[in-house]
PDB file of N, CA and C in Angstrom:
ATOM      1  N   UNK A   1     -71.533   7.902  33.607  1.00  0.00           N
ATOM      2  CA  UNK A   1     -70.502   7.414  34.512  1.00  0.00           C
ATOM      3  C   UNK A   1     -69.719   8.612  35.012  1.00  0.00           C
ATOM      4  N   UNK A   2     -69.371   8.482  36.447  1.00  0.00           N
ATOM      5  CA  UNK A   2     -68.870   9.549  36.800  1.00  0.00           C
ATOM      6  C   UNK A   2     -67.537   9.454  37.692  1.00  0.00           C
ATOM      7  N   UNK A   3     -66.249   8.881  36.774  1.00  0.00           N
ATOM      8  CA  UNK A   3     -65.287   9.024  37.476  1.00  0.00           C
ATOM      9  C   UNK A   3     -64.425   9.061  38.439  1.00  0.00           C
ATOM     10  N   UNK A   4     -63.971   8.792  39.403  1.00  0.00           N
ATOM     11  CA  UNK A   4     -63.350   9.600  40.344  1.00  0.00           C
ATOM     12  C   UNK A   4     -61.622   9.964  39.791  1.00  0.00           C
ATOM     13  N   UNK A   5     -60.979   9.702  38.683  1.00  0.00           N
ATOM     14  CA  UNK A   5     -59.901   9.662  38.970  1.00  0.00           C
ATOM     15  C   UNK A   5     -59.611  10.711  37.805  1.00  0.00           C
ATOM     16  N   UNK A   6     -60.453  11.913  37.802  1.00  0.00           N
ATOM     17  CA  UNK A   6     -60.157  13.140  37.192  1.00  0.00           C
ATOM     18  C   UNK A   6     -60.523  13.416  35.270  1.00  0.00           C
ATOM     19  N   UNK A   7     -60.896  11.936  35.037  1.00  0.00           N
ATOM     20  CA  UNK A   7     -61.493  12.355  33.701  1.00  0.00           C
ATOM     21  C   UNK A   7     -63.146  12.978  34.257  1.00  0.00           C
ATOM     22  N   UNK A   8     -63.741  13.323  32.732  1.00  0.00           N
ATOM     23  CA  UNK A   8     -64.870  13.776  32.615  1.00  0.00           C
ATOM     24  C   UNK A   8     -65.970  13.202  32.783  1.00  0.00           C
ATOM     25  N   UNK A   9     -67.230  13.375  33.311  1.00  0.00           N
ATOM     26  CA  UNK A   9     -68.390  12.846  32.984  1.00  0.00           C
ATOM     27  C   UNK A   9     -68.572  12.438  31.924  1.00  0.00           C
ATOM     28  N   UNK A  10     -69.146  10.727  31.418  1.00  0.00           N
ATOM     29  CA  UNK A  10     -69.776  10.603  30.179  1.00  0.00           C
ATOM     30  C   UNK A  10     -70.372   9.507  30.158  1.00  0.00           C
ATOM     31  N   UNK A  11     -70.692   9.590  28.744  1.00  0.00           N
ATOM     32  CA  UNK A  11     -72.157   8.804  28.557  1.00  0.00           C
ATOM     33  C   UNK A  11     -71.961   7.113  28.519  1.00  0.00           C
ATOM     34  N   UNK A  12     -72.264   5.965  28.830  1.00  0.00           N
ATOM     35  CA  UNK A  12     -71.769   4.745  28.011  1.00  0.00           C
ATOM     36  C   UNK A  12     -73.225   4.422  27.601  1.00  0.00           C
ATOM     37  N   UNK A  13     -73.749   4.101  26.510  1.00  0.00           N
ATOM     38  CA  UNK A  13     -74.660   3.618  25.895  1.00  0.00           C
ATOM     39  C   UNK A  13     -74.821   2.146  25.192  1.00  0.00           C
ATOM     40  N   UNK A  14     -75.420   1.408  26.182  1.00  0.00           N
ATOM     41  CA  UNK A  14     -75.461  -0.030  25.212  1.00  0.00           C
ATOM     42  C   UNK A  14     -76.981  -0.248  24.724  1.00  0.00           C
ATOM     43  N   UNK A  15     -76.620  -0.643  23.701  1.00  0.00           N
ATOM     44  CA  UNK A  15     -77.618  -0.735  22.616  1.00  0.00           C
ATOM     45  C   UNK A  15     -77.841  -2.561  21.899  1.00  0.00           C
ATOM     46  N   UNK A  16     -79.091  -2.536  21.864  1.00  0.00           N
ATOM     47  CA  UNK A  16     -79.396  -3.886  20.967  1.00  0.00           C
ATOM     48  C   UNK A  16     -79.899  -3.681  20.005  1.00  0.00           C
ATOM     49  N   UNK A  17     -79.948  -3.482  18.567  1.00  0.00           N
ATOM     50  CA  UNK A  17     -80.953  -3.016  17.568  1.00  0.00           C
ATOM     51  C   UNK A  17     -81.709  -4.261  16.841  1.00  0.00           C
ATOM     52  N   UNK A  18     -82.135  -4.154  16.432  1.00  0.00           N
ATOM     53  CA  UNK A  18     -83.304  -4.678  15.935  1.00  0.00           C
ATOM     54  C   UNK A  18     -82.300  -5.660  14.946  1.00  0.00           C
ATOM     55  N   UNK A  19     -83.361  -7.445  15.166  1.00  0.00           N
ATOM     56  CA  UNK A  19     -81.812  -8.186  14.182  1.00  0.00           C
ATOM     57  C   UNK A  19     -82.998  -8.586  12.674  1.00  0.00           C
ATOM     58  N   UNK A  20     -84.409  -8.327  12.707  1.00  0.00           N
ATOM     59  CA  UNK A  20     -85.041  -8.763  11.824  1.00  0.00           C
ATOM     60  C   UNK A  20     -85.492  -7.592  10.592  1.00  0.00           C
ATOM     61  N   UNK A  21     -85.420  -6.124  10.614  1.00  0.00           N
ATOM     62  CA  UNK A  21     -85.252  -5.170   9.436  1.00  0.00           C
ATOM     63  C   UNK A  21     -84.465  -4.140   9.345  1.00  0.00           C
ATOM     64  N   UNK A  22     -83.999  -3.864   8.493  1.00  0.00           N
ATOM     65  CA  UNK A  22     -82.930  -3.109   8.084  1.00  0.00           C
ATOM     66  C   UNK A  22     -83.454  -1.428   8.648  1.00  0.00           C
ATOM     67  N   UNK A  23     -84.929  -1.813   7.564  1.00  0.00           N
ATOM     68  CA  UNK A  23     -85.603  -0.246   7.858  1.00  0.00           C
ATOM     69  C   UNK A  23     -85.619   0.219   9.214  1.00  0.00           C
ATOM     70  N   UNK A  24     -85.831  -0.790  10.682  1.00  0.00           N
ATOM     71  CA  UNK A  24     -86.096  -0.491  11.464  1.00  0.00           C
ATOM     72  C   UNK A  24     -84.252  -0.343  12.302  1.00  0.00           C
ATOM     73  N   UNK A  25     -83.779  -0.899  11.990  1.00  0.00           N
ATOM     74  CA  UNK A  25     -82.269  -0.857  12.221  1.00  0.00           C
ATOM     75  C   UNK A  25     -81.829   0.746  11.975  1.00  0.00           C
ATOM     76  N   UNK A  26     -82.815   1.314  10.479  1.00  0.00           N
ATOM     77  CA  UNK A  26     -81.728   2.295   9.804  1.00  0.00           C
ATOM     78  C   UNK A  26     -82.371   3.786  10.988  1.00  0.00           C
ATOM     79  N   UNK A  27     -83.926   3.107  11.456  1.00  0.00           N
ATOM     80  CA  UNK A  27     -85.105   4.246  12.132  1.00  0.00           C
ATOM     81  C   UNK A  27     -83.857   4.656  13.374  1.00  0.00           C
ATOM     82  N   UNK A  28     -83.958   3.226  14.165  1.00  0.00           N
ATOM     83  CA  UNK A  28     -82.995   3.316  15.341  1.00  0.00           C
ATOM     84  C   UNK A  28     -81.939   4.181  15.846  1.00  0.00           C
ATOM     85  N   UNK A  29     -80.909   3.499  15.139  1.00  0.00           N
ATOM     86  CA  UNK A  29     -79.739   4.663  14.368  1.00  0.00           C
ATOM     87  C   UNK A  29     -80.017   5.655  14.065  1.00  0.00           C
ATOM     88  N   UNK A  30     -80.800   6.421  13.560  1.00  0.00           N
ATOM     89  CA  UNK A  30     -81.157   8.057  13.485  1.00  0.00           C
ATOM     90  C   UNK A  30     -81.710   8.669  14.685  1.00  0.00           C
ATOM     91  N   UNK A  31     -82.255   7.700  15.313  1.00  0.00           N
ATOM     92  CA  UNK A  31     -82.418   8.051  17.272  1.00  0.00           C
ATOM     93  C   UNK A  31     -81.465   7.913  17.712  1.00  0.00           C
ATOM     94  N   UNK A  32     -80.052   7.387  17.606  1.00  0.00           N
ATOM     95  CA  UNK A  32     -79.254   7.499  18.343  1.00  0.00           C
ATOM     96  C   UNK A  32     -78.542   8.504  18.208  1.00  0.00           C
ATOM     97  N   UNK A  33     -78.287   8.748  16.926  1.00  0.00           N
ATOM     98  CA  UNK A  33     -77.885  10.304  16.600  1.00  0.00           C
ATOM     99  C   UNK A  33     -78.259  11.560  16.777  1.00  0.00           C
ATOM    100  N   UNK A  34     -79.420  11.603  17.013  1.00  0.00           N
ATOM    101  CA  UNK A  34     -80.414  12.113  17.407  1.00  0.00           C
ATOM    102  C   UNK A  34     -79.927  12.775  19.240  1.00  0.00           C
ATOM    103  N   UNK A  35     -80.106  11.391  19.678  1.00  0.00           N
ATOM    104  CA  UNK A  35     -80.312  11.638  21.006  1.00  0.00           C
ATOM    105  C   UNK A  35     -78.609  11.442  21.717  1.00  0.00           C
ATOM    106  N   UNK A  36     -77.319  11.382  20.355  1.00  0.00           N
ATOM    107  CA  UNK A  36     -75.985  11.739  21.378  1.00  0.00           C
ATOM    108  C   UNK A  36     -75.124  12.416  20.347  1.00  0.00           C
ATOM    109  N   UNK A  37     -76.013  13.337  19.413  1.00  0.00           N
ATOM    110  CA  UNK A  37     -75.176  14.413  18.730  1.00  0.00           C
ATOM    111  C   UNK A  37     -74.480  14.660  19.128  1.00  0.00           C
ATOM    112  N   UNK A  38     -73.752  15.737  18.118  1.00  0.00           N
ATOM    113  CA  UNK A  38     -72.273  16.232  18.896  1.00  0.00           C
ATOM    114  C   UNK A  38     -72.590  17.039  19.820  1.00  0.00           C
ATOM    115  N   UNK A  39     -74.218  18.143  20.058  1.00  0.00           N
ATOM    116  CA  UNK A  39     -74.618  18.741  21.045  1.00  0.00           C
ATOM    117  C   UNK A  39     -74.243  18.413  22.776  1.00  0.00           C
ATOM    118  N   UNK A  40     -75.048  16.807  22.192  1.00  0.00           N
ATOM    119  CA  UNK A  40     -74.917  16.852  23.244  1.00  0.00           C
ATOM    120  C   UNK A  40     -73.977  16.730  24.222  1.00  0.00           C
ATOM    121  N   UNK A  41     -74.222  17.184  26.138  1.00  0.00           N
ATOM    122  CA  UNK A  41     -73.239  17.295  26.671  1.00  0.00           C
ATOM    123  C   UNK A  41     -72.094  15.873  27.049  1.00  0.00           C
ATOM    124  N   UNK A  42     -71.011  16.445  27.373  1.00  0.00           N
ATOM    125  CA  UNK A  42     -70.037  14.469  27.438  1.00  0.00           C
ATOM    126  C   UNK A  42     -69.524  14.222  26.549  1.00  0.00           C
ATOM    127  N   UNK A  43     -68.883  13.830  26.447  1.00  0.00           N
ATOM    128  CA  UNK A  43     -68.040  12.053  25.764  1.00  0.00           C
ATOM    129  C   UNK A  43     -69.256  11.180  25.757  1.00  0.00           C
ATOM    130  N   UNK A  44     -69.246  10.128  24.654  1.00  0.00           N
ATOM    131  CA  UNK A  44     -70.243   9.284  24.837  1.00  0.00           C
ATOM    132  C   UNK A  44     -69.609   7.872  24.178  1.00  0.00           C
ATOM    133  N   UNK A  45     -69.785   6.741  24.680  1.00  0.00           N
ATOM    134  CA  UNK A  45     -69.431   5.748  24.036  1.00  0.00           C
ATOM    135  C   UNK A  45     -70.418   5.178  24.047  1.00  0.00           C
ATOM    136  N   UNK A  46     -70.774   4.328  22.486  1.00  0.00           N
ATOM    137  CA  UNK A  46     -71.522   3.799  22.211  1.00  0.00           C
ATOM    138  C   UNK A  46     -71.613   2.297  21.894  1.00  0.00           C
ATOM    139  N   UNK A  47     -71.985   1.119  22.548  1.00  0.00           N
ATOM    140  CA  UNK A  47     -71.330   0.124  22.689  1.00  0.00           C
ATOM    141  C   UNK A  47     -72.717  -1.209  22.409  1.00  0.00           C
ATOM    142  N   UNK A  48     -72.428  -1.708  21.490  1.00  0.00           N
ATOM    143  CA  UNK A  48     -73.941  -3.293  21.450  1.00  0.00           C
ATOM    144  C   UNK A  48     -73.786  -4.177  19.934  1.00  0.00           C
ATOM    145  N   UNK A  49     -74.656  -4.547  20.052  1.00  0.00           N
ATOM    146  CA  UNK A  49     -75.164  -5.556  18.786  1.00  0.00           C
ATOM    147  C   UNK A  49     -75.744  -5.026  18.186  1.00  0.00           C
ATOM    148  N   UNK A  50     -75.183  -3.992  17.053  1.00  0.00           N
ATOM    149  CA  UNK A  50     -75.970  -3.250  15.948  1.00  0.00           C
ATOM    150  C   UNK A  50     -76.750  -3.888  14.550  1.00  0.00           C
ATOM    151  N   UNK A  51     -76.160  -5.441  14.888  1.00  0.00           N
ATOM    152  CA  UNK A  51     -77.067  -6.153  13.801  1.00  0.00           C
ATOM    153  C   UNK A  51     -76.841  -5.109  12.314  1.00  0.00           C
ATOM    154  N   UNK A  52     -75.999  -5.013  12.534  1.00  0.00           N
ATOM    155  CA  UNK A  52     -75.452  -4.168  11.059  1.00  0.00           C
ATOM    156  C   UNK A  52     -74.034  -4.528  10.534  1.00  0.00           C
ATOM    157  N   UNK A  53     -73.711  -4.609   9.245  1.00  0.00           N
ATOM    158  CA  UNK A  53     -72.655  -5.023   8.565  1.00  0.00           C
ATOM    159  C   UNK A  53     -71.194  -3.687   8.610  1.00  0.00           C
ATOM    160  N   UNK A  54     -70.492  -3.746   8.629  1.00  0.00           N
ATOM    161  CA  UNK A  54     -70.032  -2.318   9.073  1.00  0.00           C
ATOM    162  C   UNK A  54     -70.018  -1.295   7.693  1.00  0.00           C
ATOM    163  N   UNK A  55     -70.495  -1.555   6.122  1.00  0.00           N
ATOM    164  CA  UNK A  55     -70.834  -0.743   5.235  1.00  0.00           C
ATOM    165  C   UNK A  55     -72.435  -0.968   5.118  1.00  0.00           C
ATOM    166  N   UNK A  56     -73.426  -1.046   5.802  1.00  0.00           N
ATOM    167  CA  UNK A  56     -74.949  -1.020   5.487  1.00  0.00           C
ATOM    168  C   UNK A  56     -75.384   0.275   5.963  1.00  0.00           C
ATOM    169  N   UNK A  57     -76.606   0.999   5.492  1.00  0.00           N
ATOM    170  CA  UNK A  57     -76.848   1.696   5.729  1.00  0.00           C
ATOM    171  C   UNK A  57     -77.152   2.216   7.002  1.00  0.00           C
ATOM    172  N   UNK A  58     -77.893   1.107   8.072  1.00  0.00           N
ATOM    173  CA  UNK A  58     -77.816   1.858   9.328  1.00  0.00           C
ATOM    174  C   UNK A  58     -76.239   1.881   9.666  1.00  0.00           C
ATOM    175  N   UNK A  59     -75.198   1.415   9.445  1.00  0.00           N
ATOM    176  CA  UNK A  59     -73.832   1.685  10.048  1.00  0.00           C
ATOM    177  C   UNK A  59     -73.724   2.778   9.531  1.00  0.00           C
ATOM    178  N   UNK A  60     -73.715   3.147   8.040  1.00  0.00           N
ATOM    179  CA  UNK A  60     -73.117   4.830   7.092  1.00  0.00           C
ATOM    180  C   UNK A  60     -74.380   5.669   8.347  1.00  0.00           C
ATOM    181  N   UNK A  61     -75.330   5.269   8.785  1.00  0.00           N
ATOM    182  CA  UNK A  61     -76.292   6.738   9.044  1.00  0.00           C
ATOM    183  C   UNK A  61     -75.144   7.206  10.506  1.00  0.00           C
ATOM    184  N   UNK A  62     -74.517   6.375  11.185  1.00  0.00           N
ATOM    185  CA  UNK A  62     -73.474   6.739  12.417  1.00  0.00           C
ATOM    186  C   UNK A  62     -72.458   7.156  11.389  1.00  0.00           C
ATOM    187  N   UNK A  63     -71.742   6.159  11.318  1.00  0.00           N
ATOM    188  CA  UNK A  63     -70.108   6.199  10.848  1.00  0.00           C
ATOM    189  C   UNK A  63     -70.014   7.178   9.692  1.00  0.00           C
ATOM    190  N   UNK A  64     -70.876   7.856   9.044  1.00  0.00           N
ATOM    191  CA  UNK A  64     -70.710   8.733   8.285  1.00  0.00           C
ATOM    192  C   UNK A  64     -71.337  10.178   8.800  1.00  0.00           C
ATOM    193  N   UNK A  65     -71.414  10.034  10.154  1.00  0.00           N
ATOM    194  CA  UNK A  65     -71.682  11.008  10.658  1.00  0.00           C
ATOM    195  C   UNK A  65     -71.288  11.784  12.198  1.00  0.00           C
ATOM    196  N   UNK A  66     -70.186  11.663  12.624  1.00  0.00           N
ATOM    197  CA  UNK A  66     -70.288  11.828  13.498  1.00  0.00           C
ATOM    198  C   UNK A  66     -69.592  10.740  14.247  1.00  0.00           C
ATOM    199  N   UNK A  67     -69.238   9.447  14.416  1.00  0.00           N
ATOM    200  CA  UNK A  67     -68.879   8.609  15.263  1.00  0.00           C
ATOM    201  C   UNK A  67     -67.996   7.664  14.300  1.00  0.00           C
ATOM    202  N   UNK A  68     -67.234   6.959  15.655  1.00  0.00           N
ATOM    203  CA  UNK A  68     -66.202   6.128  15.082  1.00  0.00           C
ATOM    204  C   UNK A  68     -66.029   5.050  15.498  1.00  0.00           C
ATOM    205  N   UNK A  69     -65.813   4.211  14.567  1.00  0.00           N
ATOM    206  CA  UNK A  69     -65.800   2.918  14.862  1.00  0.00           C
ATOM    207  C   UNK A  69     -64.410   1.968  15.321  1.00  0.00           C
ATOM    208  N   UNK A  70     -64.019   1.743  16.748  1.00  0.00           N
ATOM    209  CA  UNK A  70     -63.247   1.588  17.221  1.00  0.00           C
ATOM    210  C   UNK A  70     -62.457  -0.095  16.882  1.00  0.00           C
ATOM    211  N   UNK A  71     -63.657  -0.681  16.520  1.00  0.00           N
ATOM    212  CA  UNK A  71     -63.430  -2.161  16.333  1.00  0.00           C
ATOM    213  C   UNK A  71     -62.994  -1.995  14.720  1.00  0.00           C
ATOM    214  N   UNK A  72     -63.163  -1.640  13.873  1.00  0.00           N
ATOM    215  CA  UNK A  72     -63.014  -1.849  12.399  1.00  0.00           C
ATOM    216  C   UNK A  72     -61.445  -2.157  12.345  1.00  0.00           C
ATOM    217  N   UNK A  73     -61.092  -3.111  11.417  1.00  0.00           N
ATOM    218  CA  UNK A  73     -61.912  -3.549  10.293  1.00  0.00           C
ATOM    219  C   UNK A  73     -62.587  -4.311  10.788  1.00  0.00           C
ATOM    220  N   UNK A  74     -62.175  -4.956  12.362  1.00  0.00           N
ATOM    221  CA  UNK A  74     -62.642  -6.419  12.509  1.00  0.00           C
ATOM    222  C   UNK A  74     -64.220  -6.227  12.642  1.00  0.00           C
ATOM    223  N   UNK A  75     -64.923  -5.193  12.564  1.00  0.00           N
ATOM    224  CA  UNK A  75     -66.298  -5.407  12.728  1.00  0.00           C
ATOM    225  C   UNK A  75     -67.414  -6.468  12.199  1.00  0.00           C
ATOM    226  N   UNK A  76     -68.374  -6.861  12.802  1.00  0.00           N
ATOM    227  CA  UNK A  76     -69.175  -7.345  12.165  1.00  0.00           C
ATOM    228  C   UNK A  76     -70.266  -7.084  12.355  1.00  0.00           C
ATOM    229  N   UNK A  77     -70.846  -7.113  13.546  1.00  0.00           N
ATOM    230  CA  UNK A  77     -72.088  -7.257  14.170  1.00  0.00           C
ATOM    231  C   UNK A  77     -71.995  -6.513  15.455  1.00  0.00           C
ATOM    232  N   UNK A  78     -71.328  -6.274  16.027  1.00  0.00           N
ATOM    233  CA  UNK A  78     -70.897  -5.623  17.542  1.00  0.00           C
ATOM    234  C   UNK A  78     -69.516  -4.824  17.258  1.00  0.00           C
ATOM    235  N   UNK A  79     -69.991  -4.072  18.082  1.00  0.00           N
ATOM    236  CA  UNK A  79     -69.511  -2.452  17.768  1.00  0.00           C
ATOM    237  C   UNK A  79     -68.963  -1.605  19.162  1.00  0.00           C
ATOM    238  N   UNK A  80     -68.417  -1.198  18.579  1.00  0.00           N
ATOM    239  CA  UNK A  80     -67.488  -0.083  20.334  1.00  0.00           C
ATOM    240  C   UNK A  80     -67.566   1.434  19.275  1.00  0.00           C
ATOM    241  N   UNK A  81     -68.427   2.629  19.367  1.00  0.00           N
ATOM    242  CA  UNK A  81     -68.298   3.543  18.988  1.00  0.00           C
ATOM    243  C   UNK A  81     -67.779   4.442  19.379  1.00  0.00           C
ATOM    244  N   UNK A  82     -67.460   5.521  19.187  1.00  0.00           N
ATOM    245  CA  UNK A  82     -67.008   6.739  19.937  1.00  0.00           C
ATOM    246  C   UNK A  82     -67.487   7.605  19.085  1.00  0.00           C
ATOM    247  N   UNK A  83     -67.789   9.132  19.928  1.00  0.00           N
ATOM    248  CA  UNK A  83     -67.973  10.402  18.478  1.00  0.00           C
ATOM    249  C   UNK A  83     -66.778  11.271  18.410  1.00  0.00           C
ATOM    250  N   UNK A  84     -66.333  11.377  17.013  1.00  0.00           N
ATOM    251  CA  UNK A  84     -65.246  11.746  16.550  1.00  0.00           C
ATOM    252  C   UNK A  84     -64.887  13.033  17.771  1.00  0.00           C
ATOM    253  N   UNK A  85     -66.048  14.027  17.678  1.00  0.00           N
ATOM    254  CA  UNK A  85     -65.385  14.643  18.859  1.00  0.00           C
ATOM    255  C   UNK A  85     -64.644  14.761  20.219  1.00  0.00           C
ATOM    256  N   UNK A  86     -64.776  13.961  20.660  1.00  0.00           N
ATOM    257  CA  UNK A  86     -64.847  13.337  21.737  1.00  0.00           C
ATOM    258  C   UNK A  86     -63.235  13.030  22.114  1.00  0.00           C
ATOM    259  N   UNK A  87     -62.780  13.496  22.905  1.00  0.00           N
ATOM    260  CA  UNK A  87     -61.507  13.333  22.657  1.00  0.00           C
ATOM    261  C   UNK A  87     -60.624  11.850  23.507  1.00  0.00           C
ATOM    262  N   UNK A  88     -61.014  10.959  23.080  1.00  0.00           N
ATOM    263  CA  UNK A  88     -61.021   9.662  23.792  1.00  0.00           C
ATOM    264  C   UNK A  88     -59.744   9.578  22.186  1.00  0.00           C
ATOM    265  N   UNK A  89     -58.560   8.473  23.261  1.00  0.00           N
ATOM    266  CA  UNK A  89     -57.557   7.387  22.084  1.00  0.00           C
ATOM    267  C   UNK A  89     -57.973   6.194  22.089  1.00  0.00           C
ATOM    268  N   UNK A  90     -57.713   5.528  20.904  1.00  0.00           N
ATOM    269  CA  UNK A  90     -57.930   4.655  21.232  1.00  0.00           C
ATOM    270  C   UNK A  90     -56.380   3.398  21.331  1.00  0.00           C
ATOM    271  N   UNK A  91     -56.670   2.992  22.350  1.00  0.00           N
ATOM    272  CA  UNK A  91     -54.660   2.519  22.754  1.00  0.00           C
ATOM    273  C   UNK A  91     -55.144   0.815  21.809  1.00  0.00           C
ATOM    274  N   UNK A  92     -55.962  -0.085  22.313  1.00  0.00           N
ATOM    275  CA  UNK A  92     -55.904  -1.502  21.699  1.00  0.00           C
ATOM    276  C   UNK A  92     -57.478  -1.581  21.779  1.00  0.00           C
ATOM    277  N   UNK A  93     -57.405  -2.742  20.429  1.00  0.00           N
ATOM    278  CA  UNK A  93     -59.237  -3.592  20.560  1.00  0.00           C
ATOM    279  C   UNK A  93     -58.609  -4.972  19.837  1.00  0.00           C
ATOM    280  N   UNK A  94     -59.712  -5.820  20.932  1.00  0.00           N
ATOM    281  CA  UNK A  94     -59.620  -6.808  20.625  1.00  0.00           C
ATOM    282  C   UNK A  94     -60.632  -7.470  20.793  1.00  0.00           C
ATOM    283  N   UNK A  95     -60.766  -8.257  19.554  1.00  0.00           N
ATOM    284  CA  UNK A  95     -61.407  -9.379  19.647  1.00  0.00           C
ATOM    285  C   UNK A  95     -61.663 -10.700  20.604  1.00  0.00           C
ATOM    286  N   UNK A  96     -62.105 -11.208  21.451  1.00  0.00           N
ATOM    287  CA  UNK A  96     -61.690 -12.133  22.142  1.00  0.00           C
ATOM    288  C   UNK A  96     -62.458 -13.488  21.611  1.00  0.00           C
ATOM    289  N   UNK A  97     -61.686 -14.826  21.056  1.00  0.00           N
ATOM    290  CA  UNK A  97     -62.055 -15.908  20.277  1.00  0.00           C
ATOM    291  C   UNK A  97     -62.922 -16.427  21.665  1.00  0.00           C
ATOM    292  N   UNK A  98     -64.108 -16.642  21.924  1.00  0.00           N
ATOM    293  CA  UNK A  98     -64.895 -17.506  22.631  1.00  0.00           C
ATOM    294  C   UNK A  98     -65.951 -18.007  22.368  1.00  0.00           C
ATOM    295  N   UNK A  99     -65.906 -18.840  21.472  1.00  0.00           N
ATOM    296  CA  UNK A  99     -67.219 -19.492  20.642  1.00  0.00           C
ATOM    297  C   UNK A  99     -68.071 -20.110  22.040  1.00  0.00           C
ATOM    298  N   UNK A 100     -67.949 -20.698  23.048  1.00  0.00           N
ATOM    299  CA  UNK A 100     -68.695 -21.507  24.064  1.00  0.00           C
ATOM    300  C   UNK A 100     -70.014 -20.731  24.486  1.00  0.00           C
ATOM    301  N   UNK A 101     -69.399 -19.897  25.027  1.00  0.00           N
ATOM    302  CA  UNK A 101     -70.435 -18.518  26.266  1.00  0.00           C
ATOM    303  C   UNK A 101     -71.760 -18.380  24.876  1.00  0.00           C
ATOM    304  N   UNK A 102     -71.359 -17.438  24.084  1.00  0.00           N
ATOM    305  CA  UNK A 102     -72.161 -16.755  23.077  1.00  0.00           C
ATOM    306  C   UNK A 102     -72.020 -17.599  22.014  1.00  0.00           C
ATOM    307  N   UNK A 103     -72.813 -16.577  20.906  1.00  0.00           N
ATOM    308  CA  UNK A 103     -72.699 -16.699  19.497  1.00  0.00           C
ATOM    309  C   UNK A 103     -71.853 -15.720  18.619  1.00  0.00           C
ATOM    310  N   UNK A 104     -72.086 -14.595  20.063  1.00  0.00           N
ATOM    311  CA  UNK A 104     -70.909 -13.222  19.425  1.00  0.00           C
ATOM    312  C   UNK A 104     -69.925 -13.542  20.312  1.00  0.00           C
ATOM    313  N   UNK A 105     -68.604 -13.137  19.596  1.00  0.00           N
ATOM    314  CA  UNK A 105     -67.185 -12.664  20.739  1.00  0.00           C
ATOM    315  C   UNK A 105     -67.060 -11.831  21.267  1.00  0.00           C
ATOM    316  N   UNK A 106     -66.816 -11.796  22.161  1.00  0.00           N
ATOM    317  CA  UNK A 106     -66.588 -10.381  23.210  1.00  0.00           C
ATOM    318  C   UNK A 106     -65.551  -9.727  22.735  1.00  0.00           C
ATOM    319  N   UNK A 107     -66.039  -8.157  22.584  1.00  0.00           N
ATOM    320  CA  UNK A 107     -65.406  -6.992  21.845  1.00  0.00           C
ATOM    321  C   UNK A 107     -64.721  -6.282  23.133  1.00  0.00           C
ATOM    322  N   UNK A 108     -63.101  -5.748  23.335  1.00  0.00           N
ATOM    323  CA  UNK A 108     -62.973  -5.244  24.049  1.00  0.00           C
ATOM    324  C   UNK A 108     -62.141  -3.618  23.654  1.00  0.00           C
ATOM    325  N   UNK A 109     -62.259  -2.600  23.556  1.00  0.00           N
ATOM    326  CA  UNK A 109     -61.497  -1.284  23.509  1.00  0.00           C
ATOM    327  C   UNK A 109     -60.761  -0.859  25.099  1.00  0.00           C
ATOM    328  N   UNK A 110     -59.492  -0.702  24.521  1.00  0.00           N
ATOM    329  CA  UNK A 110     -59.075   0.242  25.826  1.00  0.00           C
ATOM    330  C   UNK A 110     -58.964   1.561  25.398  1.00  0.00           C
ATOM    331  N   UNK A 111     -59.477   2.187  26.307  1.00  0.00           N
ATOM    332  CA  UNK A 111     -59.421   3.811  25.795  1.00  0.00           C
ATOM    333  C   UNK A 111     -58.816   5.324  26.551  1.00  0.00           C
ATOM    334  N   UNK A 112     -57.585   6.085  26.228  1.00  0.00           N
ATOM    335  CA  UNK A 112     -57.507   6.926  26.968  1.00  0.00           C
ATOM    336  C   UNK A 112     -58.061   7.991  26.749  1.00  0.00           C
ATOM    337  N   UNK A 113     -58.306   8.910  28.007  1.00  0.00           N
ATOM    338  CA  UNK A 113     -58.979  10.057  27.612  1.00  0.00           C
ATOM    339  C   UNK A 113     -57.446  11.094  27.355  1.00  0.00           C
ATOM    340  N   UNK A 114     -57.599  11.761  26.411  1.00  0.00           N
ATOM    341  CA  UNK A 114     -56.649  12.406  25.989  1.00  0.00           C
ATOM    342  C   UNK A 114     -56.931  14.458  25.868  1.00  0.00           C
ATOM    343  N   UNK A 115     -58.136  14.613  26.481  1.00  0.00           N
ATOM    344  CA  UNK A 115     -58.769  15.762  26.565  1.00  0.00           C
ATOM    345  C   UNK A 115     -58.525  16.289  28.169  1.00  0.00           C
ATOM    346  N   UNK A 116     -59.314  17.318  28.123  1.00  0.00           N
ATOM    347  CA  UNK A 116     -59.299  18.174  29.388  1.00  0.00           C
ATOM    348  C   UNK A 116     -60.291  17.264  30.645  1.00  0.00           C
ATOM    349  N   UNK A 117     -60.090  16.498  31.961  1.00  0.00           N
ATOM    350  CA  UNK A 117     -61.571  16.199  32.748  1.00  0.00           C
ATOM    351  C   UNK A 117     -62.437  17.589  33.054  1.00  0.00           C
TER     352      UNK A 117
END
């Protein structure tokens, strides 16, 4: 995404992972790390249905490495990440109660950039 109103180029990444094995959940997650290290260039937000509990192992292979979890505690299943580097605030998240639409609630973060564009 590319701005016009003077922040930086960056990444938004939505993701669906896998809802039937863990192993393949935990494979995933090490590609994502993989492919939005701290190397790499940007800010990156990382945003989906990680089909992960927020202490299971594919969550520790992110959240213990590198990225942060913007929704916690309320996490469950859907996720708003950020990488710690990254110099994004985070101002509010919320949950939004809408059992009708989905089966998940819509996760929302507001976020300032608090770094250099």
């Amino acid at each position: 995404i590319t701005p016009k109103n003077g922040l930086p180029e960056f990444l938004f990444v939505g993701t669906h992972l896998c809802h039937q094995s863990e192993a393949t959940r935990r494979e995933q997650t090490k590609e994502l790390r993989r492919l939005f290290s701290t190397g790499s260039a940007g800010p990156v937000i990382l945003a989906g249905d990680l089909n992960a509990r927020p202490k299971s192992p594919p969550m520790r292979e992110l959240l213990d490495n590198e990225w942060l979890n913007t929704v916690g505690p309320m996490s469950r299943i859907d996720y708003i990440l950020l990488r710690n580097q990254d110099a994004w605030k985070v101002v509010e998240t919320v949950i939004v109660d809408e059992p009708i639409v989905s089966d998940h609630n819509p996760v929302l973060t507001v976020l300032e950039w608090v770094g250099e564009g």
